[in-house]
C-alpha atoms as a PDB file:
ATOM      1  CA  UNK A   1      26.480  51.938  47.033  1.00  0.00           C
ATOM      2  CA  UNK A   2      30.121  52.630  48.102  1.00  0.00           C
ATOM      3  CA  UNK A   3      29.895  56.862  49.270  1.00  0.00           C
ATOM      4  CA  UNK A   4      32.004  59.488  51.174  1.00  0.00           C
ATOM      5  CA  UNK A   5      30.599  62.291  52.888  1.00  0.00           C
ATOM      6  CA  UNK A   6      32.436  65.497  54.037  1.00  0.00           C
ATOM      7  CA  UNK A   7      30.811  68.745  55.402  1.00  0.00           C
ATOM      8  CA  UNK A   8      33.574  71.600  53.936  1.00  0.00           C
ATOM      9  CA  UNK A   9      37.254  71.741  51.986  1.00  0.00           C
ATOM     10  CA  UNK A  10      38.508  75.100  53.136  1.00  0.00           C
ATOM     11  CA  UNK A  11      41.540  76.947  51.502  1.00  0.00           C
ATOM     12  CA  UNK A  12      43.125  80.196  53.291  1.00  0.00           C
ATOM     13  CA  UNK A  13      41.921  83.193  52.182  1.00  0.00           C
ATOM     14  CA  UNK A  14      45.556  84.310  51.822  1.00  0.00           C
ATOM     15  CA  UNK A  15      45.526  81.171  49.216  1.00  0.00           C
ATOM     16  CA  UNK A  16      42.068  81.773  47.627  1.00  0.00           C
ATOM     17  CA  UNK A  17      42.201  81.979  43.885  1.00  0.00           C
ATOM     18  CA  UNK A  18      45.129  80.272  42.908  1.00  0.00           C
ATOM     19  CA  UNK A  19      42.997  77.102  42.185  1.00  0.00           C
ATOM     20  CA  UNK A  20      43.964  75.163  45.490  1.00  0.00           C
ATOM     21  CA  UNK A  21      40.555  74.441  45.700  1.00  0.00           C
ATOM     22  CA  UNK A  22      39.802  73.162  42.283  1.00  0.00           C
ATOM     23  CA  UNK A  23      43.203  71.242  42.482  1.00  0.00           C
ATOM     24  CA  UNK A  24      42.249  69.361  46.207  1.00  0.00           C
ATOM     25  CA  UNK A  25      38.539  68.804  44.923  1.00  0.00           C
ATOM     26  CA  UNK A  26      39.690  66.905  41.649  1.00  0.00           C
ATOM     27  CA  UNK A  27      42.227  65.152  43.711  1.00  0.00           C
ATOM     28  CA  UNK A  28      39.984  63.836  46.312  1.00  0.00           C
ATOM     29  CA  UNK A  29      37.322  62.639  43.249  1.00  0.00           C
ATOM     30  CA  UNK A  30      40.782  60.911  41.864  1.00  0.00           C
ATOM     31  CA  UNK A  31      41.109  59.259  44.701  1.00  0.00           C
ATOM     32  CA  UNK A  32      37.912  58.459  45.632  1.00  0.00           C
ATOM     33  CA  UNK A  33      37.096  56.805  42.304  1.00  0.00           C
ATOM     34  CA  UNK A  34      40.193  54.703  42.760  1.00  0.00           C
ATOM     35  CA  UNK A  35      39.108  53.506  46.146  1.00  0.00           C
ATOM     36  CA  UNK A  36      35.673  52.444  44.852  1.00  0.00           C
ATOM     37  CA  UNK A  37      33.314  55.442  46.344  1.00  0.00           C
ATOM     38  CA  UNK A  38      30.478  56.211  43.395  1.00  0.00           C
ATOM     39  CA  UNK A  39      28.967  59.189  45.233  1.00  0.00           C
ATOM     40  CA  UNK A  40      30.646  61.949  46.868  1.00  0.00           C
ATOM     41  CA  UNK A  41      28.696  64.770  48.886  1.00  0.00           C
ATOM     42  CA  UNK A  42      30.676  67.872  50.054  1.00  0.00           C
ATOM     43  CA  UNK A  43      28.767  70.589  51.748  1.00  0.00           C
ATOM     44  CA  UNK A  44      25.410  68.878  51.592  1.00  0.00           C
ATOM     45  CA  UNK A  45      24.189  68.952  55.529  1.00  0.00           C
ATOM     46  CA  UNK A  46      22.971  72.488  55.498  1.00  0.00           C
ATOM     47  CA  UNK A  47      23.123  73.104  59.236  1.00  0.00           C
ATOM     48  CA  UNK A  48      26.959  73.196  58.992  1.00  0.00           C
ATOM     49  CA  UNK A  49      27.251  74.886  55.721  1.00  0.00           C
ATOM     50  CA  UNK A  50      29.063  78.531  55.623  1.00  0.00           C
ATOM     51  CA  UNK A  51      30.526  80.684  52.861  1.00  0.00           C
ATOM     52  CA  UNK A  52      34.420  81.620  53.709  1.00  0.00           C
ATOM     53  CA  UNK A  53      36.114  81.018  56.539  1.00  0.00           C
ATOM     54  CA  UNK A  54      35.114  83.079  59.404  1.00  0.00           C
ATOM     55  CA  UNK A  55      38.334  85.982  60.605  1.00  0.00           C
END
């Protein structure tokens, strides 16, 4: 099974809630699927996960 891991997708908080986020996650599934990945994990290893990006 073809897969792609990533740890975070960040967007500025001077950018937050303008749908950057939702716009580079569908994006990257675009893309993925085109490239042949069937599973896509973003945030899953908990030791690196965070909510926001620190000041």
């Amino acid at each position: 099974m073809n897969y792609w891991r990533d740890k975070v997708l960040l967007v500025d908080s001077d950018h937050r809630g303008k749908g950057i986020g939702t716009m580079l996650l569908k994006l990257a599934e675009a893309d993925l699927k085109e490239n042949g990945i069937e599973v896509m994990q973003l945030a899953g290893d908990p030791f690196h996960y965070f909510s926001g990006i620190p000041d």
